[in-house]
PDB file of N, CA and C in Angstrom:
ATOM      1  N   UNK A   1       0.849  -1.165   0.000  1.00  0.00           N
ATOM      2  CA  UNK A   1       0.000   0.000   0.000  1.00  0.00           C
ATOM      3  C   UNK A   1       0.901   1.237   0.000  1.00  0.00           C
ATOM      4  N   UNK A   2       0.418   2.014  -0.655  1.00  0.00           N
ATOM      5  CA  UNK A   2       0.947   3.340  -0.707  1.00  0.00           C
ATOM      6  C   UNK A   2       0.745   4.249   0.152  1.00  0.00           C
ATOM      7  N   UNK A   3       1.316   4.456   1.219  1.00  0.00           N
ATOM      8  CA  UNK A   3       1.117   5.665   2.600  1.00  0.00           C
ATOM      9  C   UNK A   3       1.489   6.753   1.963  1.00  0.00           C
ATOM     10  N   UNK A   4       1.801   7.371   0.799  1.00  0.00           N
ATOM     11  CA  UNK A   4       1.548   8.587   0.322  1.00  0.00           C
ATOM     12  C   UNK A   4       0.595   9.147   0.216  1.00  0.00           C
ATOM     13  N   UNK A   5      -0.378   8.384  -0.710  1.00  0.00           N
ATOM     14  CA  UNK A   5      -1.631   8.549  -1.129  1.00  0.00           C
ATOM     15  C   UNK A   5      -2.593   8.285  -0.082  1.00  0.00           C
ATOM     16  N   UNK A   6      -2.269   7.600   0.867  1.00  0.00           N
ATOM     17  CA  UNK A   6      -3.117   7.723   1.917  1.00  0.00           C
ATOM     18  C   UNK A   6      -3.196   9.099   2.589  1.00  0.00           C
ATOM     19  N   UNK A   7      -2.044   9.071   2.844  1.00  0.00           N
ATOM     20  CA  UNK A   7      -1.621  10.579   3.775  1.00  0.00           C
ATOM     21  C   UNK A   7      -2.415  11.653   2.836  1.00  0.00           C
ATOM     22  N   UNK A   8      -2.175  11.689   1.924  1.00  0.00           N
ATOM     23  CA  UNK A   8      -2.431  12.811   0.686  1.00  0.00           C
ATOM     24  C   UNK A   8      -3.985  13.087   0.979  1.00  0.00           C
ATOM     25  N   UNK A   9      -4.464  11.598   0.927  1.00  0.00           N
ATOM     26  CA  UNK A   9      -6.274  11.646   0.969  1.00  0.00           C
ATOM     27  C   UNK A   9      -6.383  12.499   2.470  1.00  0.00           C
ATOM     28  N   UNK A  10      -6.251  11.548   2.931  1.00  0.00           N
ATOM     29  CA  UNK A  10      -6.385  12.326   5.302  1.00  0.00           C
ATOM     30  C   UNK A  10      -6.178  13.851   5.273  1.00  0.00           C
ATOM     31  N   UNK A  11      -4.828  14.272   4.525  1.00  0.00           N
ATOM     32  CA  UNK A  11      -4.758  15.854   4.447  1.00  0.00           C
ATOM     33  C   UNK A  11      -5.793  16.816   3.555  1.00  0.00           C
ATOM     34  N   UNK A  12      -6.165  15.727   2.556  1.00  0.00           N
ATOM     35  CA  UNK A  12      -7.476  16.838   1.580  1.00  0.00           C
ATOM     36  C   UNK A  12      -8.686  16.597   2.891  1.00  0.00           C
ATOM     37  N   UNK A  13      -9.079  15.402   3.128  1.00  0.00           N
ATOM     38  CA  UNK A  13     -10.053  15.219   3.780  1.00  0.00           C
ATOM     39  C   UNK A  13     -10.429  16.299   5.727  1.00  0.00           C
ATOM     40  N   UNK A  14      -9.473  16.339   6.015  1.00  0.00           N
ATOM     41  CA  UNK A  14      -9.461  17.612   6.794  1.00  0.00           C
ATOM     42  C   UNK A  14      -8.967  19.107   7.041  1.00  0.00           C
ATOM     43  N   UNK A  15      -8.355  19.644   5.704  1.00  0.00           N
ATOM     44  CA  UNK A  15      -8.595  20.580   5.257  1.00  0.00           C
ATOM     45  C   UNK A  15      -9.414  20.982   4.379  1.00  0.00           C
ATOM     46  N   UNK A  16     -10.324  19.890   3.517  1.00  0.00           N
ATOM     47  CA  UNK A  16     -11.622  20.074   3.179  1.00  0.00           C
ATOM     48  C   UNK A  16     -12.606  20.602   5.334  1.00  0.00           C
ATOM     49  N   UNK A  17     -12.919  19.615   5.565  1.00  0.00           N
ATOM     50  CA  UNK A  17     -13.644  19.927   7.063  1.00  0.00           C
ATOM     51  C   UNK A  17     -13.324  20.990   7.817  1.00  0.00           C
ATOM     52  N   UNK A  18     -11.897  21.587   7.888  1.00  0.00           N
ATOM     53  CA  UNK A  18     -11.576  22.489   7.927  1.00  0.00           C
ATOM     54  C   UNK A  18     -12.044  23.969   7.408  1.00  0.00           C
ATOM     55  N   UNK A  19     -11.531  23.819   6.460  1.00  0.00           N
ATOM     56  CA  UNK A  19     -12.330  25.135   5.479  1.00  0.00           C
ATOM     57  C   UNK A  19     -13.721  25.071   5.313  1.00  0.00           C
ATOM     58  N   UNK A  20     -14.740  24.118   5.051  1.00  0.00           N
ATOM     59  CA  UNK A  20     -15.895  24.389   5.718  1.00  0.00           C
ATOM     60  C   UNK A  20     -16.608  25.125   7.091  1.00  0.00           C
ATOM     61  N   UNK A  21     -15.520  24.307   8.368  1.00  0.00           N
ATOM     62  CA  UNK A  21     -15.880  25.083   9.361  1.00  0.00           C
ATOM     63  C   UNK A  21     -15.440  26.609   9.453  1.00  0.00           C
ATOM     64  N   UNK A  22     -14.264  27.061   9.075  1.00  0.00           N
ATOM     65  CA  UNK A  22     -14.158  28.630   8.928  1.00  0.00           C
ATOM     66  C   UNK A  22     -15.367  29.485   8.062  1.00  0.00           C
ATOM     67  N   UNK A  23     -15.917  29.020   6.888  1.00  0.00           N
ATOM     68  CA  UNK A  23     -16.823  29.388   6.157  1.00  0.00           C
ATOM     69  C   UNK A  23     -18.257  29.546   7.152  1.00  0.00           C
ATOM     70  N   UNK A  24     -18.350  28.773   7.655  1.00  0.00           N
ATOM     71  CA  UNK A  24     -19.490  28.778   8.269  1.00  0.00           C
ATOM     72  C   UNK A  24     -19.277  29.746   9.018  1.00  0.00           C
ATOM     73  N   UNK A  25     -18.063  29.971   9.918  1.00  0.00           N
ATOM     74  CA  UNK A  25     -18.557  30.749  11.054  1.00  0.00           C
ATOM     75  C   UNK A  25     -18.244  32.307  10.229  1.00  0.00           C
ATOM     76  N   UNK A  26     -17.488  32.742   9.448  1.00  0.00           N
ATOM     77  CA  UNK A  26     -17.613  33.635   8.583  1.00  0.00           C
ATOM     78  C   UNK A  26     -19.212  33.760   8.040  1.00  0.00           C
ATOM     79  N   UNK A  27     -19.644  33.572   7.684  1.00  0.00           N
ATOM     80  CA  UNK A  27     -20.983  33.554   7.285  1.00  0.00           C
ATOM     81  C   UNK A  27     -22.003  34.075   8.955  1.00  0.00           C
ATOM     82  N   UNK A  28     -21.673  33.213   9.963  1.00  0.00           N
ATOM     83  CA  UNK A  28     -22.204  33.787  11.449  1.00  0.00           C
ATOM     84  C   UNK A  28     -21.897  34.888  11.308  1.00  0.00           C
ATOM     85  N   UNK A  29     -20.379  35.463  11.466  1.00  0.00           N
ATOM     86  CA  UNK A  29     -19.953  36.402  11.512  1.00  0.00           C
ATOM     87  C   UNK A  29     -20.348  37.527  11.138  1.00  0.00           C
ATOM     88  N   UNK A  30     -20.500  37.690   9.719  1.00  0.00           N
ATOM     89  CA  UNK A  30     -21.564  38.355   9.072  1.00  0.00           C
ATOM     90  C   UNK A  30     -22.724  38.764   9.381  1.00  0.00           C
ATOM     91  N   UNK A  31     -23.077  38.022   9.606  1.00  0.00           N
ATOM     92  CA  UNK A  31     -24.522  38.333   9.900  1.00  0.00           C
ATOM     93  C   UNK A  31     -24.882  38.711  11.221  1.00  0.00           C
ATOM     94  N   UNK A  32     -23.975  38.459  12.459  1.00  0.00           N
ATOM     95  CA  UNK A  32     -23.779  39.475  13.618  1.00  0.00           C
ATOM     96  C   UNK A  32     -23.007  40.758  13.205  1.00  0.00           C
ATOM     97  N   UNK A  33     -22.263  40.588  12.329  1.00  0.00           N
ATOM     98  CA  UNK A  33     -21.818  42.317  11.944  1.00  0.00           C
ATOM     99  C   UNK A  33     -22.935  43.177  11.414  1.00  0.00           C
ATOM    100  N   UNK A  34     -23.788  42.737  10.425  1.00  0.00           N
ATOM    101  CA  UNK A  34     -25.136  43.387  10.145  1.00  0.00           C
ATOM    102  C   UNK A  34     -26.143  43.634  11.001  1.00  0.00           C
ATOM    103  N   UNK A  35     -26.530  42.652  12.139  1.00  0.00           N
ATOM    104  CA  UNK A  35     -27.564  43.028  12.850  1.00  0.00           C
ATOM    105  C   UNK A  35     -26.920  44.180  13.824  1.00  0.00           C
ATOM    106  N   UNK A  36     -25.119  44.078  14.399  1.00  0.00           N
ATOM    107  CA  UNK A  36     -24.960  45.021  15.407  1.00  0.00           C
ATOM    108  C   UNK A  36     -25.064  46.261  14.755  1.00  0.00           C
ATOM    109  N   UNK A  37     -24.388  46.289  13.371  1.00  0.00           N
ATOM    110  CA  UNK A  37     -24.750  47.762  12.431  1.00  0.00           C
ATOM    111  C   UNK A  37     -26.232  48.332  12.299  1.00  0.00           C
ATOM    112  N   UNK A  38     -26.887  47.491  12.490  1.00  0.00           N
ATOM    113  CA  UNK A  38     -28.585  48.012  12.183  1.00  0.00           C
ATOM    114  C   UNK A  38     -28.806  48.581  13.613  1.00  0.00           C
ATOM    115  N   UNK A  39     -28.022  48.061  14.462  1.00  0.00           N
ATOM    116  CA  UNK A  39     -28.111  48.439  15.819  1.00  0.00           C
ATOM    117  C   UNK A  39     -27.753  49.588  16.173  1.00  0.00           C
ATOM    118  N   UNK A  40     -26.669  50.145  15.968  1.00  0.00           N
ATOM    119  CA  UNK A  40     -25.613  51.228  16.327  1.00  0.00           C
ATOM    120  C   UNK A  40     -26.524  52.287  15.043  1.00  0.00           C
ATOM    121  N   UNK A  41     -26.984  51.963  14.219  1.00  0.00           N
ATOM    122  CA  UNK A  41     -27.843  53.340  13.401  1.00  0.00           C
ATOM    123  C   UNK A  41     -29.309  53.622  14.260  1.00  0.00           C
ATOM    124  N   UNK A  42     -29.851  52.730  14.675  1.00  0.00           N
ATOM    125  CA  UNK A  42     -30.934  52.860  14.785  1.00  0.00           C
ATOM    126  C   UNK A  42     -30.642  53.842  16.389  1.00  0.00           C
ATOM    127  N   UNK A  43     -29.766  52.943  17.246  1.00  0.00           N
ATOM    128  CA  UNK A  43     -29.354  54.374  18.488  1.00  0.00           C
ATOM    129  C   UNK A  43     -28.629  55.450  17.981  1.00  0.00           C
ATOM    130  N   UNK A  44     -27.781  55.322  17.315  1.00  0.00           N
ATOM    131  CA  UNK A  44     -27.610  56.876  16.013  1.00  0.00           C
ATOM    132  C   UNK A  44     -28.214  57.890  15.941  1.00  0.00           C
ATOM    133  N   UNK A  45     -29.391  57.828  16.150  1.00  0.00           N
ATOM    134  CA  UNK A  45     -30.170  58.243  15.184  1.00  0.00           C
ATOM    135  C   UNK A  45     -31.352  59.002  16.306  1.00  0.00           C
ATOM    136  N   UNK A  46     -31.289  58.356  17.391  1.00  0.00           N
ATOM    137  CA  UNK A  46     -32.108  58.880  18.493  1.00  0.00           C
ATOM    138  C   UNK A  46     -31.005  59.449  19.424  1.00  0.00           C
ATOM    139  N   UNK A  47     -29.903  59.190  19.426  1.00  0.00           N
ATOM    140  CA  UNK A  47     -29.109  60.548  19.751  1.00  0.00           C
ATOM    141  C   UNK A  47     -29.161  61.636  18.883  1.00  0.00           C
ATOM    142  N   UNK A  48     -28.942  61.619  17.739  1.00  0.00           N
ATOM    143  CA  UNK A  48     -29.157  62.966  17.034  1.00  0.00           C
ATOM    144  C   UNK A  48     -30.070  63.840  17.778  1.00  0.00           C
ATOM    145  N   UNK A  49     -31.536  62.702  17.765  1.00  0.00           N
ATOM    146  CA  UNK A  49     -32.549  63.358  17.996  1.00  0.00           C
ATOM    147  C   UNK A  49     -32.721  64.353  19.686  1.00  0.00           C
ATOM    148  N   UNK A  50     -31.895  63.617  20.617  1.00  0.00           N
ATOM    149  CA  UNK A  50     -31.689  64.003  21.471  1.00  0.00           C
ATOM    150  C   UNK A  50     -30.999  65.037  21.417  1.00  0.00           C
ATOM    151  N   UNK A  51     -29.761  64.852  20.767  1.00  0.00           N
ATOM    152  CA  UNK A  51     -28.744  66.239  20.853  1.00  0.00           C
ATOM    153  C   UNK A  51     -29.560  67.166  20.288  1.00  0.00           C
ATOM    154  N   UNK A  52     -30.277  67.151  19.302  1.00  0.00           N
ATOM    155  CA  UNK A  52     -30.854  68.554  18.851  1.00  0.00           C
ATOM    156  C   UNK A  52     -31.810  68.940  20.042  1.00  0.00           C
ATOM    157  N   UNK A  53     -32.810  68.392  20.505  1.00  0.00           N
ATOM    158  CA  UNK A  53     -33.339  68.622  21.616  1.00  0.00           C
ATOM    159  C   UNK A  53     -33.335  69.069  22.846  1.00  0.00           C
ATOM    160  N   UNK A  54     -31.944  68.712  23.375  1.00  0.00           N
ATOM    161  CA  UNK A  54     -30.758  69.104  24.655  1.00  0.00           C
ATOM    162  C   UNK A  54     -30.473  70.595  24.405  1.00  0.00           C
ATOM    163  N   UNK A  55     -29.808  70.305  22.804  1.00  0.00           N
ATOM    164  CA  UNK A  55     -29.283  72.104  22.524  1.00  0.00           C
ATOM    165  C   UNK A  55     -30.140  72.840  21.970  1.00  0.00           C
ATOM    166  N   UNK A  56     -31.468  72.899  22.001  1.00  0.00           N
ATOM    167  CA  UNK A  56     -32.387  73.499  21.954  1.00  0.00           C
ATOM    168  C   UNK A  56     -33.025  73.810  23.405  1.00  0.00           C
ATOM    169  N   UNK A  57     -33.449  73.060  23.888  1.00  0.00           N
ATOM    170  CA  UNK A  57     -33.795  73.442  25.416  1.00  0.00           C
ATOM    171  C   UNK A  57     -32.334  73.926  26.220  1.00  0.00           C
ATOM    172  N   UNK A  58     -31.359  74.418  25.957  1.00  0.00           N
ATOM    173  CA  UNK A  58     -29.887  74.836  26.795  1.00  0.00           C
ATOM    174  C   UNK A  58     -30.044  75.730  25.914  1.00  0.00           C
ATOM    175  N   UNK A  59     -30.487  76.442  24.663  1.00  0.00           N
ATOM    176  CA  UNK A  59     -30.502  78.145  24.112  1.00  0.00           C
ATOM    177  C   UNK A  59     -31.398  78.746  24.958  1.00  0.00           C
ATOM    178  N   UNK A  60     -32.663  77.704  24.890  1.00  0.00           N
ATOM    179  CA  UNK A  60     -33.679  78.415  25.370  1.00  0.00           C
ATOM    180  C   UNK A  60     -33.223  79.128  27.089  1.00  0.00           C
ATOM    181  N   UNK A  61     -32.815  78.452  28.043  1.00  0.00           N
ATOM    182  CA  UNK A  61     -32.199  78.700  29.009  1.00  0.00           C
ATOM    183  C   UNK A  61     -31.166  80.089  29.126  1.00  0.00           C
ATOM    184  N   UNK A  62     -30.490  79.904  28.058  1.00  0.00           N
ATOM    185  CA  UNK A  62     -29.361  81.229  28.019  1.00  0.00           C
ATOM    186  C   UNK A  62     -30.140  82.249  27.561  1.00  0.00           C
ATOM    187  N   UNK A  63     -31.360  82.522  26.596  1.00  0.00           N
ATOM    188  CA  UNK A  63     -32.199  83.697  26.142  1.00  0.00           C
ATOM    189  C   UNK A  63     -33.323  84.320  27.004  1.00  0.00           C
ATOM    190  N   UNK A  64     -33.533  83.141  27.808  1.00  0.00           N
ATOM    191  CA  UNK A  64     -34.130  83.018  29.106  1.00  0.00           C
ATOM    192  C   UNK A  64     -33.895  83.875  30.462  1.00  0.00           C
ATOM    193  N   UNK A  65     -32.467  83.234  30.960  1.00  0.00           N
ATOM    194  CA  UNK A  65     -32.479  84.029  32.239  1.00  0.00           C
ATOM    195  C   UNK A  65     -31.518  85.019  31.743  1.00  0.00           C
ATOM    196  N   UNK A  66     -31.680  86.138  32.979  1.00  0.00           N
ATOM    197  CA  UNK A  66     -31.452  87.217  33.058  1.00  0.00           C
ATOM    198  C   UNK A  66     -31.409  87.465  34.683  1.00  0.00           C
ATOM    199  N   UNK A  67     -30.506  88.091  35.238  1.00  0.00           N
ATOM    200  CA  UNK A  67     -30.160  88.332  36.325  1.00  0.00           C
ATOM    201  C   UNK A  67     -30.452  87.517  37.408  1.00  0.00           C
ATOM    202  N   UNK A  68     -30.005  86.290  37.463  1.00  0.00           N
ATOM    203  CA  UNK A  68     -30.053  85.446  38.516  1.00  0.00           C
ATOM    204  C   UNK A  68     -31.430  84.944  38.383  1.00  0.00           C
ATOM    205  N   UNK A  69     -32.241  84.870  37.228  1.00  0.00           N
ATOM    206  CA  UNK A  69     -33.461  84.476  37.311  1.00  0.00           C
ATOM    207  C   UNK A  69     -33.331  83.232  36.312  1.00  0.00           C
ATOM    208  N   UNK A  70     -34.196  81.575  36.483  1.00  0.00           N
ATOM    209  CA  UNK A  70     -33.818  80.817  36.513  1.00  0.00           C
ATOM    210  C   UNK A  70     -35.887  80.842  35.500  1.00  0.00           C
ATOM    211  N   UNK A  71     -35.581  81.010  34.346  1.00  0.00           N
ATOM    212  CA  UNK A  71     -36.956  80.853  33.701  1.00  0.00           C
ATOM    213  C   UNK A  71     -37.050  79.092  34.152  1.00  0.00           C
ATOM    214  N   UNK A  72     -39.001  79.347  33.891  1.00  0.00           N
ATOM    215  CA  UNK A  72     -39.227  77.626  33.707  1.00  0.00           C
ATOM    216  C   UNK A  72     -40.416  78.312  32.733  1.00  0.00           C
ATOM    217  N   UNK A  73     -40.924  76.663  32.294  1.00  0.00           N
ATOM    218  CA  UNK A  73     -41.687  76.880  30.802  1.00  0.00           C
ATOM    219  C   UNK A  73     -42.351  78.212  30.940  1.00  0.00           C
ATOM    220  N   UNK A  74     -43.160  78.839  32.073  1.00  0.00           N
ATOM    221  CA  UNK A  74     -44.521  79.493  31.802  1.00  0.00           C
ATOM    222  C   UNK A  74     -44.432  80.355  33.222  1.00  0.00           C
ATOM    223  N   UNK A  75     -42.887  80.206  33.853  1.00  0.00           N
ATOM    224  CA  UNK A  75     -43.211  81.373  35.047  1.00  0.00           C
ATOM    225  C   UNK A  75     -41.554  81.217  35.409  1.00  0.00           C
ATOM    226  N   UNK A  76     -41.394  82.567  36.377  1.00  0.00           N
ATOM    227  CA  UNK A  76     -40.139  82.744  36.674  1.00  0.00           C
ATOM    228  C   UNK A  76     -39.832  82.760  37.662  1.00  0.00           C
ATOM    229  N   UNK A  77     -39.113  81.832  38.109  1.00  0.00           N
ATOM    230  CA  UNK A  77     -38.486  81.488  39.611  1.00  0.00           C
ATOM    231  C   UNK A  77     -37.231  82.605  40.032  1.00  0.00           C
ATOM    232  N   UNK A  78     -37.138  82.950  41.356  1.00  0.00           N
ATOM    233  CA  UNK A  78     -36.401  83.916  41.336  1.00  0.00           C
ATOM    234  C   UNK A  78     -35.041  83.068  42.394  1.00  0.00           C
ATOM    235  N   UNK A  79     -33.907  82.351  42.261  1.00  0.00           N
ATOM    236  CA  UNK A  79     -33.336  81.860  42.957  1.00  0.00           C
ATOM    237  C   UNK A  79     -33.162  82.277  44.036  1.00  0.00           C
ATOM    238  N   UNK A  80     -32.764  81.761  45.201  1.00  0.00           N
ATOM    239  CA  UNK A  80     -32.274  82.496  46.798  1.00  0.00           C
ATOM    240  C   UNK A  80     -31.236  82.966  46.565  1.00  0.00           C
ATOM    241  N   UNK A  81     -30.803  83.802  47.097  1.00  0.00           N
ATOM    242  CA  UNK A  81     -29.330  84.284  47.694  1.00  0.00           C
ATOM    243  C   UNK A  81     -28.933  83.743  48.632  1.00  0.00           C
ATOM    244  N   UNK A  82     -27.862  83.153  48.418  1.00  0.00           N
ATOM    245  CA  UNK A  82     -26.766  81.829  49.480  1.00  0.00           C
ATOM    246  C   UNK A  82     -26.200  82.680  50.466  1.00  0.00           C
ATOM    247  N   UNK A  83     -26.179  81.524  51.707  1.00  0.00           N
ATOM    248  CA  UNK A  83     -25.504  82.340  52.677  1.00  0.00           C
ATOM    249  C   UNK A  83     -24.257  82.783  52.743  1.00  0.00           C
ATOM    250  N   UNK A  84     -24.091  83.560  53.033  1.00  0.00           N
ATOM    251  CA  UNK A  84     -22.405  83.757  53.268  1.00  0.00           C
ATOM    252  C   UNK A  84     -21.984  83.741  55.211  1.00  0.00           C
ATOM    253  N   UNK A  85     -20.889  83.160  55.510  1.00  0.00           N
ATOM    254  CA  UNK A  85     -20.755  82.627  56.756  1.00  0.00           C
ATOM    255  C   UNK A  85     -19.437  83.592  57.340  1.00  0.00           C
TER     256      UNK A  85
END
């Protein structure tokens, strides 16, 4: 018998099984890289929405007060004066 050709077969035969299993998990792989990307846009995207919102309500604040006065939506709070000791 020829132990070349044996050997020869054993080495196709598990680097065939081999390279299947990398394929596969490449293929997993994938497809957890797409769902975390659909992920990271979709919170993307509601931060935007937040940041515009944040720095819109923080203008409103600076156009707002005026001399130690601390506006709220529809009336004006007048802060205390802190003690001094």
């Amino acid at each position: 018998m020829d132990w070349g050709v044996v050997l020869a077969a054993l080495l196709t035969a598990v680097g065939g099984i081999i390279t299947t299993l990398l394929m596969m998990s490449r293929k997993e792989n994938r497809d957890d890289h797409a769902k975390v990307m659909e992920t990271i846009d979709r919170i993307g995207g509601k931060l935007d929405r937040l940041d515009t919102k944040l720095g819109e309500h923080i203008d409103w604040h600076f156009k707002e007060a005026t001399n130690g006065e601390v506006p709220r939506r529809n009336k004006v709070v007048r802060q205390r004066a802190s003690k001094r000791t």
